[in-house]
Protein backbone atom coordinates (compact mmCIF):
# COMPACT_ATOMS: atom_id res chain seq x y z
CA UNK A 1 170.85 -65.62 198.40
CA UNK A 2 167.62 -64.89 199.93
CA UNK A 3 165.76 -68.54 200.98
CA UNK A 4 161.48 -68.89 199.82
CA UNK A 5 159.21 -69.13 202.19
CA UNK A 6 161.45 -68.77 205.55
CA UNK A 7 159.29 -68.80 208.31
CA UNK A 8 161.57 -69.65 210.94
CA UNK A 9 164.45 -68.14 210.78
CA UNK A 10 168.14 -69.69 212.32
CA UNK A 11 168.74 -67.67 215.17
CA UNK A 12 165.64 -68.77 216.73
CA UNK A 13 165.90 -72.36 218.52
CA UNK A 14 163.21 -75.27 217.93
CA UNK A 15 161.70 -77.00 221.00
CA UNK A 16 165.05 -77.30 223.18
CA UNK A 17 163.74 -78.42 226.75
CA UNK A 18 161.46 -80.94 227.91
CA UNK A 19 158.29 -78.97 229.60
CA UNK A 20 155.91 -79.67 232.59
CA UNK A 21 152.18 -78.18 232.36
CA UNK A 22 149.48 -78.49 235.30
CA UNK A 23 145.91 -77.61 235.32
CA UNK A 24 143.73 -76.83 237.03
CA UNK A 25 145.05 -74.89 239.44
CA UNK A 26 141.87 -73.05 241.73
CA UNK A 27 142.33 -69.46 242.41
CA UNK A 28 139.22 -69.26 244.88
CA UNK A 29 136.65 -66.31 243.75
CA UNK A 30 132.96 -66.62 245.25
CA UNK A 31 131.75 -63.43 244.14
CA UNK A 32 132.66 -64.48 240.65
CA UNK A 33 130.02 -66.91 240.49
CA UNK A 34 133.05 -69.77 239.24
CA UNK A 35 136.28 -70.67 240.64
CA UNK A 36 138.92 -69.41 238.41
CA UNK A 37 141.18 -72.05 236.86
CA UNK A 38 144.57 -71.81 235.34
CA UNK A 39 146.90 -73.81 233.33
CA UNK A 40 150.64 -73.18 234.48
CA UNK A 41 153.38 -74.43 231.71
CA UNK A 42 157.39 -73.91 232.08
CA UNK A 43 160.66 -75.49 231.36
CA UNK A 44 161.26 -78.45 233.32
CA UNK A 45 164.78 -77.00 234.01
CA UNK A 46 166.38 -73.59 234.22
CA UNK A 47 166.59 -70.57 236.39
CA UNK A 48 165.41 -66.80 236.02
CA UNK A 49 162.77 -67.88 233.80
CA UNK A 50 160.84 -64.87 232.27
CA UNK A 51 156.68 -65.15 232.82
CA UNK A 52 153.69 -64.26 230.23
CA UNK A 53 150.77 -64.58 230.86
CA UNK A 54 147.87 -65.34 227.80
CA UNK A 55 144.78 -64.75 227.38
CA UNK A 56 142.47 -66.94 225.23
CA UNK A 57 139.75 -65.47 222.86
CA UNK A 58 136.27 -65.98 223.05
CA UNK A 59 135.14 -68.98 223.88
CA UNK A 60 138.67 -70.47 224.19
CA UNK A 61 140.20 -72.15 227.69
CA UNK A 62 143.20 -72.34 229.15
CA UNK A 63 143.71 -75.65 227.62
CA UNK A 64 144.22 -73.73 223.98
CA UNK A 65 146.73 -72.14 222.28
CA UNK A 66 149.24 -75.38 222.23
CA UNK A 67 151.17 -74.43 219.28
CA UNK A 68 152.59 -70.94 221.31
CA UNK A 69 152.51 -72.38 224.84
CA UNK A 70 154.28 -75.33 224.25
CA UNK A 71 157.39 -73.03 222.18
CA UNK A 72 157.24 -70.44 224.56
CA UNK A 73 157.72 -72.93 227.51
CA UNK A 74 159.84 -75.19 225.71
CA UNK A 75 162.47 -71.94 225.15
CA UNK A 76 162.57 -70.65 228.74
CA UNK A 77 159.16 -69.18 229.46
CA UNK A 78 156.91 -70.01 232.31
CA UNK A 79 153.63 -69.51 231.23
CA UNK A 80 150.17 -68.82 232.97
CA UNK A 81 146.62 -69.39 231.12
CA UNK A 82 143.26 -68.42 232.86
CA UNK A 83 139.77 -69.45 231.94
CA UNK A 84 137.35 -66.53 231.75
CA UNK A 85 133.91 -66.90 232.17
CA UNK A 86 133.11 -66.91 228.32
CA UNK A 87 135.02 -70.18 227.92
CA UNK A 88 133.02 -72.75 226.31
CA UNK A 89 134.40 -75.16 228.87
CA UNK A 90 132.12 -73.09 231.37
CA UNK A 91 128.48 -73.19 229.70
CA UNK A 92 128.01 -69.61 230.14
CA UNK A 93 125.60 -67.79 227.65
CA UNK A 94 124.57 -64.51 226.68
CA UNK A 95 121.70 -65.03 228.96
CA UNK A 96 123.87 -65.04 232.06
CA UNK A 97 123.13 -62.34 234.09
CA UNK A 98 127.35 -62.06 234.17
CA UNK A 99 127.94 -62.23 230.56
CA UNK A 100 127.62 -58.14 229.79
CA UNK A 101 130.58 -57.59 232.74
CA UNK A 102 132.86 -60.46 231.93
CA UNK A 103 135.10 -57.82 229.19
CA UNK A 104 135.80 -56.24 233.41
CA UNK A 105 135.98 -59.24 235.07
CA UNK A 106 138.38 -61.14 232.57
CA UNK A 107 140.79 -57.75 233.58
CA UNK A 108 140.11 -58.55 236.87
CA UNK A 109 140.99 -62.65 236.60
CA UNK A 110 144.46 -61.78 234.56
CA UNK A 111 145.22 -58.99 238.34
CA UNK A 112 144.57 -61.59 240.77
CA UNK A 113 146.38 -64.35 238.73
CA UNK A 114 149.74 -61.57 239.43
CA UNK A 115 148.41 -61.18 242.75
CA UNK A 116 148.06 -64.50 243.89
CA UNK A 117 151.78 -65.68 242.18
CA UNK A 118 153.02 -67.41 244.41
CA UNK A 119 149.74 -69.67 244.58
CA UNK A 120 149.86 -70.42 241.30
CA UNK A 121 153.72 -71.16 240.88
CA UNK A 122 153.62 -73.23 243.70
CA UNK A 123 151.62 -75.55 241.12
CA UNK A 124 155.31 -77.03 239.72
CA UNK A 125 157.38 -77.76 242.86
CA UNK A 126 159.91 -75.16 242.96
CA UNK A 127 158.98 -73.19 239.92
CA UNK A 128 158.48 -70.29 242.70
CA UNK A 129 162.07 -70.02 243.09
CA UNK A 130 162.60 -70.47 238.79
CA UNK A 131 160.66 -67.27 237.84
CA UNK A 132 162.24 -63.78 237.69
CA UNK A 133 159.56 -61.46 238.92
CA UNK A 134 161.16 -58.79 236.90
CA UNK A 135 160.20 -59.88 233.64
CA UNK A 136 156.58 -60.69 233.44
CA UNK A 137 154.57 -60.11 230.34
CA UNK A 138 151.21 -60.31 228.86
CA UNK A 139 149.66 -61.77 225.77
CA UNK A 140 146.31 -62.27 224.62
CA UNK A 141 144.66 -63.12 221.23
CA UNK A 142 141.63 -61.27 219.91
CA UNK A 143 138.96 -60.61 223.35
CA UNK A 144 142.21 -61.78 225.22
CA UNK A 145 144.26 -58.89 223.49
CA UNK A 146 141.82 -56.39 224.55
CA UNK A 147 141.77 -58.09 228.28
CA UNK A 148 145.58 -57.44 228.76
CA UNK A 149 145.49 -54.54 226.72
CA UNK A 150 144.04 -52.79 229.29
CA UNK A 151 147.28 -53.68 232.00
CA UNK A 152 149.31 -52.65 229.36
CA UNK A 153 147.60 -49.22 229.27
CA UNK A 154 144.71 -48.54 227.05
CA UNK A 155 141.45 -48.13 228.39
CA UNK A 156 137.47 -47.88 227.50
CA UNK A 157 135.88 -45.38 226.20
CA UNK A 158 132.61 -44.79 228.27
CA UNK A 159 129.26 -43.47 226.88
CA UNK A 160 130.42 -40.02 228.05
CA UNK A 161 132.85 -40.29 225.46
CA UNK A 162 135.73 -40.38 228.62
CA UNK A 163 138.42 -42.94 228.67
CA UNK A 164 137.39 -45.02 231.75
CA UNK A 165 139.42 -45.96 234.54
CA UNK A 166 143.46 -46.63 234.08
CA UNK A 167 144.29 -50.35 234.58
CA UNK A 168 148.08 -50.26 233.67
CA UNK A 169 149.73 -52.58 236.08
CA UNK A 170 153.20 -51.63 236.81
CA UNK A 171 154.25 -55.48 237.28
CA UNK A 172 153.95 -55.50 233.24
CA UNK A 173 156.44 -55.50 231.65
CA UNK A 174 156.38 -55.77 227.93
CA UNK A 175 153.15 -57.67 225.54
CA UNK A 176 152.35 -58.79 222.60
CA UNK A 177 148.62 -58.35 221.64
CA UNK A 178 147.42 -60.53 218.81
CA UNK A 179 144.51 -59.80 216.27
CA UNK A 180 143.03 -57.33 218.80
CA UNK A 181 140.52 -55.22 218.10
CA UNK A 182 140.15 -51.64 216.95
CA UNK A 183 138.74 -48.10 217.53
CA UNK A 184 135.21 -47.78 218.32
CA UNK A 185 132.33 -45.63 216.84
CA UNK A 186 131.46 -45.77 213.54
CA UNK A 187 134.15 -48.72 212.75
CA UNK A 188 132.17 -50.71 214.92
CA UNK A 189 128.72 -52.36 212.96
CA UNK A 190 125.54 -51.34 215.52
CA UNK A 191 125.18 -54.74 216.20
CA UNK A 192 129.10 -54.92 218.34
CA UNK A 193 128.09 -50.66 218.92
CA UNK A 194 124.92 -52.14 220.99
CA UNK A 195 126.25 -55.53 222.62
CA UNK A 196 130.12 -55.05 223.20
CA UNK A 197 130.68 -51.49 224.91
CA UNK A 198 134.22 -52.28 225.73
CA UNK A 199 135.20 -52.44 222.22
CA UNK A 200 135.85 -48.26 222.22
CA UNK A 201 139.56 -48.22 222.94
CA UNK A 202 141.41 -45.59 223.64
CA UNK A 203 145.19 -46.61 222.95
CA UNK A 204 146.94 -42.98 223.88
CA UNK A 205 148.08 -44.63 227.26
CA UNK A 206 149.07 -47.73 226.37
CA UNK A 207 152.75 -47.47 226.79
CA UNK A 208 154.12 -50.27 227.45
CA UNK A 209 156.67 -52.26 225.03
CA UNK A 210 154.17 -54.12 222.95
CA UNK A 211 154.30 -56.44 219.72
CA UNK A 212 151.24 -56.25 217.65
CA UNK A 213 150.31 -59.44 215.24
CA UNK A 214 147.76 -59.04 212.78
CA UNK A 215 146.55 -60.68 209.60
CA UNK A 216 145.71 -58.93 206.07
CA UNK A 217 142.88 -61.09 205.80
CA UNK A 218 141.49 -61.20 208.88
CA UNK A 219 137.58 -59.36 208.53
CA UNK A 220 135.88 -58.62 211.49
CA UNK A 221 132.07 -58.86 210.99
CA UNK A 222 132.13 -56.56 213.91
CA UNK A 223 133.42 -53.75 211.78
CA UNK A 224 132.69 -51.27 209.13
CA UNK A 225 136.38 -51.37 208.07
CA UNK A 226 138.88 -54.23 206.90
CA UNK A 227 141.53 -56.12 208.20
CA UNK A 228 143.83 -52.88 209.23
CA UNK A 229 141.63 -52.14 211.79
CA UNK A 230 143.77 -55.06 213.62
CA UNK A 231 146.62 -52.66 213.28
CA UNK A 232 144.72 -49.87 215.44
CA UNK A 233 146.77 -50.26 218.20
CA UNK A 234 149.95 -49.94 216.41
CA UNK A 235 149.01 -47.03 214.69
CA UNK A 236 147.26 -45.16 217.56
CA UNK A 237 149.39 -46.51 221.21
CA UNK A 238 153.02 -45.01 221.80
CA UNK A 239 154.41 -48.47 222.96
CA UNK A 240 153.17 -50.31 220.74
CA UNK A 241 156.62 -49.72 218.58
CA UNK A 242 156.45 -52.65 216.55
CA UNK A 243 153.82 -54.57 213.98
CA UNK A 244 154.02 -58.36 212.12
CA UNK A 245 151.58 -59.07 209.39
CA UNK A 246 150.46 -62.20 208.29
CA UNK A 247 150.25 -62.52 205.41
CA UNK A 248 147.37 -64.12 203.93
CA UNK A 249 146.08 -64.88 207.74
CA UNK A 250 142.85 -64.45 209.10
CA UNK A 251 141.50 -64.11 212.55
CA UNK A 252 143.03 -67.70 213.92
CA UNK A 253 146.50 -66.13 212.30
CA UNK A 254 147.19 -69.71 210.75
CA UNK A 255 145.55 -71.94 213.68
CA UNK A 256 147.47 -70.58 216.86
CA UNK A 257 144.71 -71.52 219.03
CA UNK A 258 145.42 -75.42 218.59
CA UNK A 259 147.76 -78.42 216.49
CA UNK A 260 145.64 -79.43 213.48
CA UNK A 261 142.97 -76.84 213.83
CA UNK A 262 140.05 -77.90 211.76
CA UNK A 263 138.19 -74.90 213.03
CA UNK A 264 139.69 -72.11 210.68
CA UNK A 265 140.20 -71.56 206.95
CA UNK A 266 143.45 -70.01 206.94
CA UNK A 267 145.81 -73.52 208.84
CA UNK A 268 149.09 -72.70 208.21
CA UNK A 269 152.06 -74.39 210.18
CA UNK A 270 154.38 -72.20 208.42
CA UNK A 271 152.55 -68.79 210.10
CA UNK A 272 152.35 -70.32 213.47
CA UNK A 273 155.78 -71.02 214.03
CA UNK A 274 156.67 -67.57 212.71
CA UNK A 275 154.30 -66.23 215.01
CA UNK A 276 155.55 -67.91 218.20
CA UNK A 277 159.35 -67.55 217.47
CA UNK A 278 158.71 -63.53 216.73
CA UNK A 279 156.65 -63.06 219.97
CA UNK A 280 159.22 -65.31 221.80
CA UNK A 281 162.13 -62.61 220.35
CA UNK A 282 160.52 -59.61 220.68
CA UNK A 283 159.90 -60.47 224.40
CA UNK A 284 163.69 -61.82 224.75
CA UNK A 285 164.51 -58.33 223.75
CA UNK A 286 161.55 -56.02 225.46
CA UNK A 287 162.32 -57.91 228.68
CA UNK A 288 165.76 -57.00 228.91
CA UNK A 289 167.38 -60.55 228.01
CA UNK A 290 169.43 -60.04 224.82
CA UNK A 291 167.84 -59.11 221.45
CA UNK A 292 169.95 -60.84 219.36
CA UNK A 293 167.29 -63.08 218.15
CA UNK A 294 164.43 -60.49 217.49
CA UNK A 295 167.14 -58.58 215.42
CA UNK A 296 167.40 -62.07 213.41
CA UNK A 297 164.21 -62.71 212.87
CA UNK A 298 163.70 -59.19 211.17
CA UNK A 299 166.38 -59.42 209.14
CA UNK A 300 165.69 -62.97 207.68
CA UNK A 301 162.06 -61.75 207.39
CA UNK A 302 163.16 -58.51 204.85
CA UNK A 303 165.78 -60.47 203.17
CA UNK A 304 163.32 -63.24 201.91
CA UNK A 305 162.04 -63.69 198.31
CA UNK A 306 158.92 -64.97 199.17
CA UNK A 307 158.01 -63.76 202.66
CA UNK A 308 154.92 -65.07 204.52
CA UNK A 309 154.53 -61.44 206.39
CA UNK A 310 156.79 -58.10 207.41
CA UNK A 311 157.77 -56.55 210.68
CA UNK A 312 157.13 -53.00 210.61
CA UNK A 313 158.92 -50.51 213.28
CA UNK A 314 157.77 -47.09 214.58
């Protein structure tokens, strides 16, 4: 019979290995104006250890996003968290002459975070020789989806009406991209059409393996339309192959962004850990590990009576 409310389904462990996390670690970068800083989390033990890489939202640092780092680390992935420039941590402010270029230069921090590996790795004494360069991935959550979006293979629409330049980075390997944005032009309000010119994807290169998370509640009052323009880039990229929907969720997706989130309307323990075991899955399978769990969590997903969201396939 089919259990209520299963959000994590059997298949999928719990916390299984005790994790190490450092911070800050300084990736030096004078013409950025700040030093970038990174947060580097991974099994304590293991070997051949699959990488993502996330990318906070607006405002966020890479001290957020506990609830998934801690799961994803605690099941086998290292995991690598940058500050951008718009992190509150930082102080910067609209006024700063930076602030209409950090949508490029948060692209730019998530490149030399791959190019500078080693660096970081080197963080966790021997984690260097833990990590299978193979298998690296990307995530990021709202701004942060549309950051890593980009190495994954869309690109910005300029005011010529031209996608701008490719920034697909062959080193990526699979993503998931969480509550990130949609098309451009009219869906936008004139308020995010006059302040936030990066928001004009163009999702017909994106072709990487890619998981898209998105909420049915989740309204943007950056756009004309309602919470399935969060589903753009499932609808409009050829690899992104694959869609979860919250159901119920809003932009925080349930409170992904920290433990006991008092900063969203929509907490909900039960979506997070659906969240992080289906990302964790899907990039088990897109990575080339096994996918017997993302199969699993499907299937549990469709055959419960009460489900919290679906998983969709193209």
């Amino acid at each position: 019979m089919p259990t209520p409310n299963a959000a994590a389904p059997s298949a999928v462990p719990a916390l299984s290995t005790p994790i190490v996390s450092v911070k800050p670690v300084i990736l030096s970068a004078p013409e950025r104006g700040n030093d970038i800083q990174v947060r580097v989390s991974a099994p304590a033990s293991g070997t051949g250890l699959p990488l993502i890489v996330l990318a906070h939202g607006f405002g966020k640092s890479m001290s957020s996003y506990d609830p998934l780092v801690d799961f994803w680390a605690g099941n086998g992935f290292a995991v690598i968290q940058p500050t951008f420039l718009d992190s509150r941590t930082l102080g910067t402010t609209p006024a700063d002459p930076r602030f209409p270029d950090i949508w490029h230069t948060r692209v730019q921090d998530v490149v030399r975070v791959l190019d500078e590996l080693d660096h970081v790795l080197a963080a966790v004494p021997g984690l260097g020789d833990r990590v299978d360069r193979d298998r690296i991935a990307v995530a990021g959550h709202s701004w942060g989806g549309q950051t890593v979006g980009m190495l994954l293979g869309a690109r910005v629409v300029g005011a010529d009406g031209k996608p701008g330049p490719d920034r697909t980075d062959s080193r990526v390997k699979a993503g998931v991209l969480l509550a990130t944005t949609g098309i451009g032009g009219d869906d936008l309000t004139p308020f995010a059409q006059e302040n936030f010119s990066f928001m004009s994807p163009d999702f017909n290169g994106l072709t990487t393996p890619t998981l898209v998370v998105a909420g049915d509640n989740d309204q943007s009052a950056l756009s004309t339309r309602g919470p399935d323009w969060f589903t753009d880039v499932y609808r409009y990229s050829p690899g992104a192959r694959s869609l979860l929907t919250l159901f119920g969720a809003e932009h925080m997706l349930g409170g992904i962004h920290a433990y006991n989130a008092t900063d969203t309307t929509d907490e909900s323990p039960e979506r997070v850990a659906l969240i992080r075991r289906a990302c964790w899955a899907y990039l088990r399978s897109a990575l080339g590990i096994d996918d017997v769990a993302w199969k699993q969590v499907q299937t549990e997903l469709a055959e419960t009576a009460d489900p919290i969201g679906r998983i969709e396939n193209k």
